[in-house]
PDB file of N, CA and C in Angstrom:
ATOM      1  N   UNK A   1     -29.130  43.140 -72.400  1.00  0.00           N
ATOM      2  CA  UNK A   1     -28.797  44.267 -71.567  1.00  0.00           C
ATOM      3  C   UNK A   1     -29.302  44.002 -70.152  1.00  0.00           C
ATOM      4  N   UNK A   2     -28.498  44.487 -69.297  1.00  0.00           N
ATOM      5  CA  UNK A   2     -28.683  43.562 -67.970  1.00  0.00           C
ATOM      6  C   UNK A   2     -29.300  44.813 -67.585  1.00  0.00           C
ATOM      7  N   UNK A   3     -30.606  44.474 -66.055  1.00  0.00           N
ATOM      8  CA  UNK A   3     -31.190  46.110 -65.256  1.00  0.00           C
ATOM      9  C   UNK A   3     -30.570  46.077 -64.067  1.00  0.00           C
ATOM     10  N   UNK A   4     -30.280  47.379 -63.899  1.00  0.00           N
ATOM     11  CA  UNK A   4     -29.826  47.982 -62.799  1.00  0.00           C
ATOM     12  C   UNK A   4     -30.504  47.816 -61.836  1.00  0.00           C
ATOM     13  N   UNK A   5     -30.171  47.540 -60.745  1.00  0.00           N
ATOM     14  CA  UNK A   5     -30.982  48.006 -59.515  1.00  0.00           C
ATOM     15  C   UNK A   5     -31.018  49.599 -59.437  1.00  0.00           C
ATOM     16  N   UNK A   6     -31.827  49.911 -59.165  1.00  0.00           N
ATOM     17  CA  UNK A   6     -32.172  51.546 -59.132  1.00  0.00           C
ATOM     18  C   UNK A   6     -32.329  52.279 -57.803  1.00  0.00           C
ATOM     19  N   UNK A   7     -31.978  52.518 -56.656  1.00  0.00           N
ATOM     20  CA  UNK A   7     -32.737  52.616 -55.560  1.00  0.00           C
ATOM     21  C   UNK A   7     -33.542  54.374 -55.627  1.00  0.00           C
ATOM     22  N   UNK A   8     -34.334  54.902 -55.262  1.00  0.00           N
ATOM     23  CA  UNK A   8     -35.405  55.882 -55.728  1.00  0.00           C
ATOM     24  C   UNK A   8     -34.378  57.283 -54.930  1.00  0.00           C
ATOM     25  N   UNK A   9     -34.146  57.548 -55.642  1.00  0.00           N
ATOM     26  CA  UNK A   9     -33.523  59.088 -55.283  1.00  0.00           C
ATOM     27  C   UNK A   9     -34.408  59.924 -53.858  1.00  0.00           C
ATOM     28  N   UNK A  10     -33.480  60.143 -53.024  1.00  0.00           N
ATOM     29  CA  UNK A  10     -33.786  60.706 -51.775  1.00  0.00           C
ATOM     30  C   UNK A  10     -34.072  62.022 -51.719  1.00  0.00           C
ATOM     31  N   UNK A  11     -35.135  62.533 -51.293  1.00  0.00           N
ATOM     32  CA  UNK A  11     -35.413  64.184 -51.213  1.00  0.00           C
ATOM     33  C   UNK A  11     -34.031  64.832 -50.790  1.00  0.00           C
ATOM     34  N   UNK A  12     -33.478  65.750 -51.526  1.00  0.00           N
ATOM     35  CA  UNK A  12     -32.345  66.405 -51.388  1.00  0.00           C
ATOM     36  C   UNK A  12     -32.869  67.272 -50.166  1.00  0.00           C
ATOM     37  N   UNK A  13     -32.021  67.804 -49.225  1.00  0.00           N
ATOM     38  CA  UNK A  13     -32.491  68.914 -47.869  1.00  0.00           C
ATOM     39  C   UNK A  13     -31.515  69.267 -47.684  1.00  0.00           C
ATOM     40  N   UNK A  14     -31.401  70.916 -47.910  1.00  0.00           N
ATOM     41  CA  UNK A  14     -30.343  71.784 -47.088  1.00  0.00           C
ATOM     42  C   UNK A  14     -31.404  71.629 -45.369  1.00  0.00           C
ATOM     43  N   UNK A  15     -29.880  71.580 -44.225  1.00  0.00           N
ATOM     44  CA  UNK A  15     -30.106  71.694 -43.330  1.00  0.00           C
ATOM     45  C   UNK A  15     -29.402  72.607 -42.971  1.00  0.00           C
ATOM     46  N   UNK A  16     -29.788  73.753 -41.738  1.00  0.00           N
ATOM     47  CA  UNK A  16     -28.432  73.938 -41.272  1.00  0.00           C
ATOM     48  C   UNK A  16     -29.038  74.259 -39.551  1.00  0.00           C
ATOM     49  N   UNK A  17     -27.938  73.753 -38.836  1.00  0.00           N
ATOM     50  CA  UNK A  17     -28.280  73.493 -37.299  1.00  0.00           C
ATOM     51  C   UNK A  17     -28.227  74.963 -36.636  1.00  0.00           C
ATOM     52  N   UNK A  18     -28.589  74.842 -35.813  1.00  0.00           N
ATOM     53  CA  UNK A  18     -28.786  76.351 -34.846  1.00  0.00           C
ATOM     54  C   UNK A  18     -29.236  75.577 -33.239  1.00  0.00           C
ATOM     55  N   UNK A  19     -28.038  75.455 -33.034  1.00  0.00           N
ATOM     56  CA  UNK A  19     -28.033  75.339 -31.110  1.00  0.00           C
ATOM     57  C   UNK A  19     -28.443  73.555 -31.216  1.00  0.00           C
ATOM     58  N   UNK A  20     -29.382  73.236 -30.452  1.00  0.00           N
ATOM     59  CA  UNK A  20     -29.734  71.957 -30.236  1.00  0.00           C
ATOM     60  C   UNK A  20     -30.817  71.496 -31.283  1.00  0.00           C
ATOM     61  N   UNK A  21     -31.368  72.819 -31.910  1.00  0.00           N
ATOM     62  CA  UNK A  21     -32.547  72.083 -32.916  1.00  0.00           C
ATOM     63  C   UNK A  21     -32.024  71.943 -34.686  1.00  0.00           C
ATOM     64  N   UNK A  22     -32.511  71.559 -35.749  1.00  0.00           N
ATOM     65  CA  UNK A  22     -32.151  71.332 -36.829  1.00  0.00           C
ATOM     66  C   UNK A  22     -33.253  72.182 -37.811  1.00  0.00           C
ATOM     67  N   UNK A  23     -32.781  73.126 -37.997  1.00  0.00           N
ATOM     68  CA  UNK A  23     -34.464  73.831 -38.713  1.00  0.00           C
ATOM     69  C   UNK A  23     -33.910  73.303 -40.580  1.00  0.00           C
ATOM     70  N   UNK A  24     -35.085  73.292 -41.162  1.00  0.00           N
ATOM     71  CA  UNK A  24     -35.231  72.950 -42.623  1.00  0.00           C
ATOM     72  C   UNK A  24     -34.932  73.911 -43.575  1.00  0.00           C
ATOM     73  N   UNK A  25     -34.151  74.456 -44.204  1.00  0.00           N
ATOM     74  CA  UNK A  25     -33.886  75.752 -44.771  1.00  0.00           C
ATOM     75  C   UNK A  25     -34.485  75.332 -45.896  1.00  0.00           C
ATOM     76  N   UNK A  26     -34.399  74.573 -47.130  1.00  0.00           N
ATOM     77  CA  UNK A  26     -34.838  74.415 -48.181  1.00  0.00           C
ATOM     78  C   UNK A  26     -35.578  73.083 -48.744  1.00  0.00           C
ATOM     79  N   UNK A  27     -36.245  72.792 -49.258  1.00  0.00           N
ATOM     80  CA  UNK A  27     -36.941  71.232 -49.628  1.00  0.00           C
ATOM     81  C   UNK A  27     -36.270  71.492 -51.344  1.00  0.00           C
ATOM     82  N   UNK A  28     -35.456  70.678 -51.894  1.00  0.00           N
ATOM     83  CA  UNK A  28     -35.383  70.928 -53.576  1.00  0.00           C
ATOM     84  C   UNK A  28     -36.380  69.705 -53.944  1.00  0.00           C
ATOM     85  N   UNK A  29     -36.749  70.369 -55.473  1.00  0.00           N
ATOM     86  CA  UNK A  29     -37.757  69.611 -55.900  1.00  0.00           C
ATOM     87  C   UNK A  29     -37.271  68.438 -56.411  1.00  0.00           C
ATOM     88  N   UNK A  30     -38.329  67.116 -55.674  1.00  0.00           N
ATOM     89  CA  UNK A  30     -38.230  66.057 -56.332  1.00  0.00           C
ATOM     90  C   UNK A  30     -37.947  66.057 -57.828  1.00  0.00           C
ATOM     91  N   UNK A  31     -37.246  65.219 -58.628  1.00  0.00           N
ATOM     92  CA  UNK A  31     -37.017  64.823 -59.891  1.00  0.00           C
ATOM     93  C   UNK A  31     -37.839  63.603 -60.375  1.00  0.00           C
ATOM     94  N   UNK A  32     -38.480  63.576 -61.590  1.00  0.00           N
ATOM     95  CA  UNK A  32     -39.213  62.367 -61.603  1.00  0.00           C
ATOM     96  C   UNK A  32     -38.566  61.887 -63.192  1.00  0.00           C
ATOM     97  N   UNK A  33     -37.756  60.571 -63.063  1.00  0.00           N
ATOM     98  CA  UNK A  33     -37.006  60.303 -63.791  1.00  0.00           C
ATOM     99  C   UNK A  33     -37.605  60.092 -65.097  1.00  0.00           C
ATOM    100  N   UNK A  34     -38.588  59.339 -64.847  1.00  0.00           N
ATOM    101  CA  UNK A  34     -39.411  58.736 -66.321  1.00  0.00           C
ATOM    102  C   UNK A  34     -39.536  60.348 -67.222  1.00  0.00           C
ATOM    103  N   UNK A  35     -39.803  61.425 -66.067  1.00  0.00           N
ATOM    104  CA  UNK A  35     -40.509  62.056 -67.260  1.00  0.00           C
ATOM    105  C   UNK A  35     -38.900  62.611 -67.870  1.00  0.00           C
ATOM    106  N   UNK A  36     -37.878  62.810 -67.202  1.00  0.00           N
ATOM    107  CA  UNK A  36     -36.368  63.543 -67.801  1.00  0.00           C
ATOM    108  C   UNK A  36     -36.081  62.631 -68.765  1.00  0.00           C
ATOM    109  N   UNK A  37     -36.134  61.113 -68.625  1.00  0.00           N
ATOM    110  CA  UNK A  37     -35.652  60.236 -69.913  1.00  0.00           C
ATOM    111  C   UNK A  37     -37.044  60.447 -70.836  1.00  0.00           C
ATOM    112  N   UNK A  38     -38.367  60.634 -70.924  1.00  0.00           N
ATOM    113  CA  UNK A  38     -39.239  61.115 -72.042  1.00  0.00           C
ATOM    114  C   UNK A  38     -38.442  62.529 -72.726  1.00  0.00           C
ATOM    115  N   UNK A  39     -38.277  63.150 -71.672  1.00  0.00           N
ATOM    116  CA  UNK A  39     -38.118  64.357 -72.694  1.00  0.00           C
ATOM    117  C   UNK A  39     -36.438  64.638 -73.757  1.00  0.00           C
ATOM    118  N   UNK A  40     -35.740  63.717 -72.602  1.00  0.00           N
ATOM    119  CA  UNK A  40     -34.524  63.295 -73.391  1.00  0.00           C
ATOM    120  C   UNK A  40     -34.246  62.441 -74.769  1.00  0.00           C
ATOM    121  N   UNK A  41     -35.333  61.776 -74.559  1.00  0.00           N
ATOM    122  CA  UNK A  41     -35.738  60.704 -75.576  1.00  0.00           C
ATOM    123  C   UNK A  41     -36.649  61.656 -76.999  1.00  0.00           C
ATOM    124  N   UNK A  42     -37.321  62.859 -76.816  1.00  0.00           N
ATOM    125  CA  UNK A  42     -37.693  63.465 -77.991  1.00  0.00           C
ATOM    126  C   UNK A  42     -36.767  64.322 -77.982  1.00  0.00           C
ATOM    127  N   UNK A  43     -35.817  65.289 -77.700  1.00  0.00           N
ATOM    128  CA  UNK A  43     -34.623  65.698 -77.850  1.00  0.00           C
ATOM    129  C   UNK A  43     -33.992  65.309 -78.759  1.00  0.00           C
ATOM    130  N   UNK A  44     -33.209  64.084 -78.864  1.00  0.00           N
ATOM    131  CA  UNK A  44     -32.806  63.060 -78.947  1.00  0.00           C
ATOM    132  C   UNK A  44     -33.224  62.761 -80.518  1.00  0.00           C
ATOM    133  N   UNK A  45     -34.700  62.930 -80.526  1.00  0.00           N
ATOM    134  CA  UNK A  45     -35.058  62.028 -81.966  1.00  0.00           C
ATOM    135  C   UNK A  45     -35.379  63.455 -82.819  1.00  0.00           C
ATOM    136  N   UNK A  46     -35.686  64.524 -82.348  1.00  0.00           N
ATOM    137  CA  UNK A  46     -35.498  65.922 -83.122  1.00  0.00           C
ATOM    138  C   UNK A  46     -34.248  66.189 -83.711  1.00  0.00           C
ATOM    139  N   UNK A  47     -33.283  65.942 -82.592  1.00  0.00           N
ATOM    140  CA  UNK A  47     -31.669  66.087 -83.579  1.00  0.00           C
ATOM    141  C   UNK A  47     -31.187  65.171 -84.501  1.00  0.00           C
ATOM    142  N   UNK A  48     -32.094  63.749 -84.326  1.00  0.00           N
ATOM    143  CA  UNK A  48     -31.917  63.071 -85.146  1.00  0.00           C
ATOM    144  C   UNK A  48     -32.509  63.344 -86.714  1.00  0.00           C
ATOM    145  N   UNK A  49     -33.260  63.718 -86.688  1.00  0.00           N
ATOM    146  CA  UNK A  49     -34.467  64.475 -87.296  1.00  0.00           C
ATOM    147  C   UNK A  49     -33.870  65.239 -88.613  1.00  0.00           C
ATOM    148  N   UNK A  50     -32.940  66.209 -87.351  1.00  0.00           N
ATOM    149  CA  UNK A  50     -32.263  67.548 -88.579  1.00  0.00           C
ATOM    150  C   UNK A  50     -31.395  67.026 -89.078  1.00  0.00           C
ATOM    151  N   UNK A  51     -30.696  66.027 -88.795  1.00  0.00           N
ATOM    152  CA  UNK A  51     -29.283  65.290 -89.411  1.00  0.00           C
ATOM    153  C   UNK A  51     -29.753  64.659 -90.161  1.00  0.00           C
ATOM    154  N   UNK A  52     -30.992  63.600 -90.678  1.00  0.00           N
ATOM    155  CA  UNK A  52     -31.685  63.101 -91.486  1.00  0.00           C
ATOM    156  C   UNK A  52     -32.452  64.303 -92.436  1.00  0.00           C
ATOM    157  N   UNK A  53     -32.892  65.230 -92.325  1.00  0.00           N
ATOM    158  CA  UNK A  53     -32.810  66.099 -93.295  1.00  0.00           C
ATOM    159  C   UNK A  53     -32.482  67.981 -93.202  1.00  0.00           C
ATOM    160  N   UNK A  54     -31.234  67.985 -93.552  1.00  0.00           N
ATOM    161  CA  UNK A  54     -30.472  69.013 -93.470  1.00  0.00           C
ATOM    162  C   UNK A  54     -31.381  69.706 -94.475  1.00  0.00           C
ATOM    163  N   UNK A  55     -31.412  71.169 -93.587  1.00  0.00           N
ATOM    164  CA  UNK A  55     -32.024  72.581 -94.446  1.00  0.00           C
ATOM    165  C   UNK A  55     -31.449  72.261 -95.539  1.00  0.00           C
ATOM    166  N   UNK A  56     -31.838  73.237 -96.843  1.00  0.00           N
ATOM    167  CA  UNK A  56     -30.966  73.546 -97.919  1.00  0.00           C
ATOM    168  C   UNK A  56     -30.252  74.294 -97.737  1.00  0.00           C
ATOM    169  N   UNK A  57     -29.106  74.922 -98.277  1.00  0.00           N
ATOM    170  CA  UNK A  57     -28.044  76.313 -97.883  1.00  0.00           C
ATOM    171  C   UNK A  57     -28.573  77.226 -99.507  1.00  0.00           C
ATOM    172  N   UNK A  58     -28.951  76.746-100.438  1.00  0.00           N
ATOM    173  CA  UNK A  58     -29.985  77.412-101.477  1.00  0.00           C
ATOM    174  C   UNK A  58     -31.083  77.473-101.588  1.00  0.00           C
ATOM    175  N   UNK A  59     -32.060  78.270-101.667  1.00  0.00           N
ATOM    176  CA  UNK A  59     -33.139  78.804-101.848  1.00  0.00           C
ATOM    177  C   UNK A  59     -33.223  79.236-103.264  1.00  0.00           C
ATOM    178  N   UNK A  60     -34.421  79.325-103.875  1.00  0.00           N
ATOM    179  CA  UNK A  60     -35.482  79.500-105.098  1.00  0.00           C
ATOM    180  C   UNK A  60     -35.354  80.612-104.591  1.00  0.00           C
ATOM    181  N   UNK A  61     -36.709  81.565-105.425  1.00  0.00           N
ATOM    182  CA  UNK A  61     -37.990  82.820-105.021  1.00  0.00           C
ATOM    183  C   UNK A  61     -38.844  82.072-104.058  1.00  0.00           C
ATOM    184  N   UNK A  62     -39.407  81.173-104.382  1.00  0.00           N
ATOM    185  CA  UNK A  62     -40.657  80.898-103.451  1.00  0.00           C
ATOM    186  C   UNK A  62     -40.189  80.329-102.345  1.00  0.00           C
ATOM    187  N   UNK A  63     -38.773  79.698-101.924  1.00  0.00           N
ATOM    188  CA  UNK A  63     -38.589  79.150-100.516  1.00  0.00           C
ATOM    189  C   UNK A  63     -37.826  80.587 -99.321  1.00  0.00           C
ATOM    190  N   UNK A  64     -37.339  81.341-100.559  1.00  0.00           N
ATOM    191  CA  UNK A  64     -37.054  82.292 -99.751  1.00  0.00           C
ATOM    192  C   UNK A  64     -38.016  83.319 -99.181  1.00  0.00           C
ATOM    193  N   UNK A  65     -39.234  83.215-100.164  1.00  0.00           N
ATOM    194  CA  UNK A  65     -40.189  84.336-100.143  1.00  0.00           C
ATOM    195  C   UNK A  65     -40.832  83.625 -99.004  1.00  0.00           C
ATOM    196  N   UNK A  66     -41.023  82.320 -98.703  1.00  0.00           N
ATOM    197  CA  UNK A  66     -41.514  81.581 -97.598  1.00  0.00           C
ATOM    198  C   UNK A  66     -40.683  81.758 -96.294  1.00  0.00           C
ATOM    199  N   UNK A  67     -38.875  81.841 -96.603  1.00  0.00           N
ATOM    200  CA  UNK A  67     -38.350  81.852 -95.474  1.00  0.00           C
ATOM    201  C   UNK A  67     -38.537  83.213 -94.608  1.00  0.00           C
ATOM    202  N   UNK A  68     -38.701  84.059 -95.633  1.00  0.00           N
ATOM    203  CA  UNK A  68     -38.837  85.594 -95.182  1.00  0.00           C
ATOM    204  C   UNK A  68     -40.102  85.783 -94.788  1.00  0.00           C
ATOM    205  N   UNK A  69     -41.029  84.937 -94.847  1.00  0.00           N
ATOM    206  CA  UNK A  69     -42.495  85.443 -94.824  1.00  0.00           C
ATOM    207  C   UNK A  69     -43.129  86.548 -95.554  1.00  0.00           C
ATOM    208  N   UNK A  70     -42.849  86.586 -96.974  1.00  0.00           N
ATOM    209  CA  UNK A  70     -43.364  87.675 -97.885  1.00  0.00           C
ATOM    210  C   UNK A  70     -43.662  86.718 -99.328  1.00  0.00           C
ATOM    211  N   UNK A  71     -44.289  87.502-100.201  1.00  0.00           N
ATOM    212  CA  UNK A  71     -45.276  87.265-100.867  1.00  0.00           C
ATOM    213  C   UNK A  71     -43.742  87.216-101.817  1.00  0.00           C
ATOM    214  N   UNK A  72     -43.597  85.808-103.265  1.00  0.00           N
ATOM    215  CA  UNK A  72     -42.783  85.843-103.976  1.00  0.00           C
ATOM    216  C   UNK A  72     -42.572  87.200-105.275  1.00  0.00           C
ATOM    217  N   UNK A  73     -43.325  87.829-104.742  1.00  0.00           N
ATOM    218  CA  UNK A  73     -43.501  89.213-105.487  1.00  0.00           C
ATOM    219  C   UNK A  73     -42.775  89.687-104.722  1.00  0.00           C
ATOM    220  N   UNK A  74     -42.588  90.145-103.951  1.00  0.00           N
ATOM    221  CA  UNK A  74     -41.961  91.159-102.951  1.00  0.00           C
ATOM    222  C   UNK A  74     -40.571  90.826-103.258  1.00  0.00           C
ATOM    223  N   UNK A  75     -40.838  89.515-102.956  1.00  0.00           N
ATOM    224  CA  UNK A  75     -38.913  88.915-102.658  1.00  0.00           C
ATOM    225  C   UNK A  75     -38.621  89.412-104.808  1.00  0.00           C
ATOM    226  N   UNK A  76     -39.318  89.341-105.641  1.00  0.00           N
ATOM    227  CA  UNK A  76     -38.161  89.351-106.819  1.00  0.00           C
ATOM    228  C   UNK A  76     -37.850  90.922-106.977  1.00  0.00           C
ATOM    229  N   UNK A  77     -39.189  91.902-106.469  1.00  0.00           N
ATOM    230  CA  UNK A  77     -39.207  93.260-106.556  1.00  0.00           C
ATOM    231  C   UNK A  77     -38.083  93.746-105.453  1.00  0.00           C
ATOM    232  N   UNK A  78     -37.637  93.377-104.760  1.00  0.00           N
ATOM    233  CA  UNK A  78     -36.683  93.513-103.685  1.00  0.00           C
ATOM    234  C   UNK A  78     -34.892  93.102-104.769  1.00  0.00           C
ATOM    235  N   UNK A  79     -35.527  92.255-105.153  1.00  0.00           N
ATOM    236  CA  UNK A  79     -33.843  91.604-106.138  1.00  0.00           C
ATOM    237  C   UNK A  79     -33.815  92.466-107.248  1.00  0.00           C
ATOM    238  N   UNK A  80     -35.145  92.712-107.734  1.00  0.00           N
ATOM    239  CA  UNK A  80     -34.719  93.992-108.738  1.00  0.00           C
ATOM    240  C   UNK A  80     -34.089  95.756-108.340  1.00  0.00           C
ATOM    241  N   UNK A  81     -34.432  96.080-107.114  1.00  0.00           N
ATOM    242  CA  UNK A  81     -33.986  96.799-106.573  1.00  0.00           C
ATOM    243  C   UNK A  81     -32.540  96.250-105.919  1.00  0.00           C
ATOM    244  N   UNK A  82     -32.269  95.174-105.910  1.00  0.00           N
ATOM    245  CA  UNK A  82     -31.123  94.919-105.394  1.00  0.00           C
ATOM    246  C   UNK A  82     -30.745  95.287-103.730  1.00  0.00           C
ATOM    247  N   UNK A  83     -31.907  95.238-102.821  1.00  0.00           N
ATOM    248  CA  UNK A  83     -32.207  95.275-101.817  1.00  0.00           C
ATOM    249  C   UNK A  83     -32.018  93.914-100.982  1.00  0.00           C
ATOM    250  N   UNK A  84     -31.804  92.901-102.011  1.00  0.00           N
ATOM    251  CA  UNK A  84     -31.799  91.430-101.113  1.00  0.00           C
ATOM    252  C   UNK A  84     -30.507  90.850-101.569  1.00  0.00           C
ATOM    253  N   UNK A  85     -29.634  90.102-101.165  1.00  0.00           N
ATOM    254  CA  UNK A  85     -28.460  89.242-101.687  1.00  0.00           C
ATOM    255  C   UNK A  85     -28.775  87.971-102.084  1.00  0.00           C
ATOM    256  N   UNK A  86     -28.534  87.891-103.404  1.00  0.00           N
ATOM    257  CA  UNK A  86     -28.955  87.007-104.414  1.00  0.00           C
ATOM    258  C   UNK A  86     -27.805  86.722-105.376  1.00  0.00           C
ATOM    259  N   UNK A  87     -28.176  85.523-106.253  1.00  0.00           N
ATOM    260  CA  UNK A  87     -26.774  85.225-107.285  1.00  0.00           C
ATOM    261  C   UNK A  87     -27.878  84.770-108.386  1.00  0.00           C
ATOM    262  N   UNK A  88     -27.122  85.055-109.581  1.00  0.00           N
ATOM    263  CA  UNK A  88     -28.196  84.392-110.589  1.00  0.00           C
ATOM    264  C   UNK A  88     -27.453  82.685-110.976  1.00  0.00           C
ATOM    265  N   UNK A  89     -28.051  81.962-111.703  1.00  0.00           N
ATOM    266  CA  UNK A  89     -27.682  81.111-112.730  1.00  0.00           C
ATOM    267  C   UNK A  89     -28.387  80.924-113.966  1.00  0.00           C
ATOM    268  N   UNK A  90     -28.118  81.505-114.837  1.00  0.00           N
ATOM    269  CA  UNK A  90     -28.712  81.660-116.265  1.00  0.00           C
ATOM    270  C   UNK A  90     -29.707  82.874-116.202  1.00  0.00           C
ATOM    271  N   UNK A  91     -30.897  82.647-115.743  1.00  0.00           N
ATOM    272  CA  UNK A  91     -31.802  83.696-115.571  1.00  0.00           C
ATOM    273  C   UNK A  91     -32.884  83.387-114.476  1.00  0.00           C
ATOM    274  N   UNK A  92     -32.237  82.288-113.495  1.00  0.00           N
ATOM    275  CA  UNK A  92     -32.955  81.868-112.394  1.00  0.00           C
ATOM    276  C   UNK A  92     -32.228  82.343-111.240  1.00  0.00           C
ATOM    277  N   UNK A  93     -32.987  82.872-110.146  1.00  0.00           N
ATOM    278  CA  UNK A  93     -32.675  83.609-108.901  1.00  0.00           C
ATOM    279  C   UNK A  93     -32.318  82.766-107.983  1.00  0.00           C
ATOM    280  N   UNK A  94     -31.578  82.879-106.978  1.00  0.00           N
ATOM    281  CA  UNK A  94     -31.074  82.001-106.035  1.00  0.00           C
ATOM    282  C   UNK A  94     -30.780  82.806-104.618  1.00  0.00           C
ATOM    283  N   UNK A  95     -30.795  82.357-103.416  1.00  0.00           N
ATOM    284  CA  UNK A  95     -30.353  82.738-102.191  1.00  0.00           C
ATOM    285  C   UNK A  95     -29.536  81.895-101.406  1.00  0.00           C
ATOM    286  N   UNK A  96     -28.379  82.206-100.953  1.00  0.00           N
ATOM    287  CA  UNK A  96     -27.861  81.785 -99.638  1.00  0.00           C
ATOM    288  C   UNK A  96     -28.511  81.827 -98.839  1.00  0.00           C
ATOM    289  N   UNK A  97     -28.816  80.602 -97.571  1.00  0.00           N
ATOM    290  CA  UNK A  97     -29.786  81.132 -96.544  1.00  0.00           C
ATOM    291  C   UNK A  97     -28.819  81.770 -95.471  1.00  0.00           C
ATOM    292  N   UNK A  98     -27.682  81.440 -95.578  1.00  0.00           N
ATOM    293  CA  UNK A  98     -26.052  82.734 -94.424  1.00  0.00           C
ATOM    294  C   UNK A  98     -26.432  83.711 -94.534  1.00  0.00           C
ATOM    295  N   UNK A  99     -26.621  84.381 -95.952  1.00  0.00           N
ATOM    296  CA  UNK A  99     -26.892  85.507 -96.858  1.00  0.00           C
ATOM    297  C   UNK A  99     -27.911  86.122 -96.270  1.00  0.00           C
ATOM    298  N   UNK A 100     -29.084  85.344 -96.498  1.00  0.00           N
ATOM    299  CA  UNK A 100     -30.259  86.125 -96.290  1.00  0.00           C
ATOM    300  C   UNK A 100     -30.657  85.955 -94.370  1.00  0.00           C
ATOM    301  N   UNK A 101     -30.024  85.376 -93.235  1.00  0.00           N
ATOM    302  CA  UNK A 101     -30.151  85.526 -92.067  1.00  0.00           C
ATOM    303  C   UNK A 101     -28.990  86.600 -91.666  1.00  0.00           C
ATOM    304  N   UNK A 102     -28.075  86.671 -92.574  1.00  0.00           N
ATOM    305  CA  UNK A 102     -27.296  88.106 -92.116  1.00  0.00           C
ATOM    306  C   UNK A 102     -27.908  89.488 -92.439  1.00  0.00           C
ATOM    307  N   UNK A 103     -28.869  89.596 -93.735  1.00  0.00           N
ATOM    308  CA  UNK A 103     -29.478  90.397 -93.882  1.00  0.00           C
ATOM    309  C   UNK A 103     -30.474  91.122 -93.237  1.00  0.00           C
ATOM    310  N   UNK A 104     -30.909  89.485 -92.421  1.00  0.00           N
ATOM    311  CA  UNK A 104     -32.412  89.824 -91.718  1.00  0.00           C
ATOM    312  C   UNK A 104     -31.644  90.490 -90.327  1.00  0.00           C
ATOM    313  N   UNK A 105     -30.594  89.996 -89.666  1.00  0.00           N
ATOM    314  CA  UNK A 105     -29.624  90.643 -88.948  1.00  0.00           C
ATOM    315  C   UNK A 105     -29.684  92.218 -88.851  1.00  0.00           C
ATOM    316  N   UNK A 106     -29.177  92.724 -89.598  1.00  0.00           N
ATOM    317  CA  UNK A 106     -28.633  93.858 -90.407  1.00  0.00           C
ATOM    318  C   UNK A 106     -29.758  94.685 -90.512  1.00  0.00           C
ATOM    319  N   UNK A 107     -30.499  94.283 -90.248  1.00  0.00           N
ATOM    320  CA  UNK A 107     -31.977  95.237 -90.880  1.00  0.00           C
ATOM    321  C   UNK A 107     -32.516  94.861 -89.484  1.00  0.00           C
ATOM    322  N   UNK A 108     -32.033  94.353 -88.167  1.00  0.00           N
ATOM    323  CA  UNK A 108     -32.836  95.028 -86.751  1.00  0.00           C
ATOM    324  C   UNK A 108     -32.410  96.025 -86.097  1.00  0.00           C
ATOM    325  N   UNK A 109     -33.327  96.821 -86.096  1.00  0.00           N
ATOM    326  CA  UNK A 109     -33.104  98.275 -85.344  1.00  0.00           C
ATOM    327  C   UNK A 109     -32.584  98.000 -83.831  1.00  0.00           C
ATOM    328  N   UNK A 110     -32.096  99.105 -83.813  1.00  0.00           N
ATOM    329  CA  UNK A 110     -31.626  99.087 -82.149  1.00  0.00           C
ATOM    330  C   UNK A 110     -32.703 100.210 -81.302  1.00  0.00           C
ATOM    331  N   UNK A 111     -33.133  99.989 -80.411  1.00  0.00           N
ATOM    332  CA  UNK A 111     -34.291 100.925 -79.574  1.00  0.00           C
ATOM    333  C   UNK A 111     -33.391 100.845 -78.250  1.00  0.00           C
ATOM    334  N   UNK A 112     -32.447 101.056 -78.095  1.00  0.00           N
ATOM    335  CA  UNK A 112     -31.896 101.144 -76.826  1.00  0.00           C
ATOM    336  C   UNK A 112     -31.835 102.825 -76.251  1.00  0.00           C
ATOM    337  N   UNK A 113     -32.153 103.104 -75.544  1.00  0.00           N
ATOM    338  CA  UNK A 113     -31.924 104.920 -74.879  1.00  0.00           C
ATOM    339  C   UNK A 113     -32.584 105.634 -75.365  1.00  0.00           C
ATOM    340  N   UNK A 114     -33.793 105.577 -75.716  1.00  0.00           N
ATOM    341  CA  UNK A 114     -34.044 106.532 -76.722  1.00  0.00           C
ATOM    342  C   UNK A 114     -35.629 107.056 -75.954  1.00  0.00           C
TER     343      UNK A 114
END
């Protein structure tokens, strides 16, 4: 891979003239490249990250009771009331996580005007 010549990026300056003198209206802030390609570069390896391991789209009791932040008691006493959207298979509990972020949706109040 061949290197570029690079030449160092020039302080950007709005000018604007008034009669014979040149006054400075704005200085924009220098850019400092190394650090935009660092932070591009962990960007970068985070999305790589989630594509190497994709959430589940099913949940247990205990990953949901984790996703919700409640105690796996809560989350089955909630399915027995039928308060949460759930599917069985045989006699084991299950969640959509669509399911249960539309729920968590659905259940924020609105405080607008009041």
């Amino acid at each position: 891979m061949r290197k570029r010549n690079v030449r160092p990026a020039a302080p950007a300056v709005i000018i604007k003239q008034v009669a014979p003198a040149v006054e400075v209206i704005e200085r924009l802030p220098q850019i400092d490249q190394q650090t935009v390609m660092t932070q591009l570069a962990q960007m970068v390896a985070q999305q790589q990250a989630k594509l190497e391991n994709p959430e589940p789209q099913t949940m247990d009791v205990k990953e949901a009771a984790a996703f919700l932040r409640m105690s796996p008691w809560t989350v089955r006493d909630m399915v027995r009331l039928k308060q949460l959207p759930f599917f069985r298979l045989r006699s084991r509990i299950f969640f959509r996580r669509c399911d249960l972020e539309a729920w968590i949706s659905s259940q924020v109040n609105d405080c607008v005007g009041k």
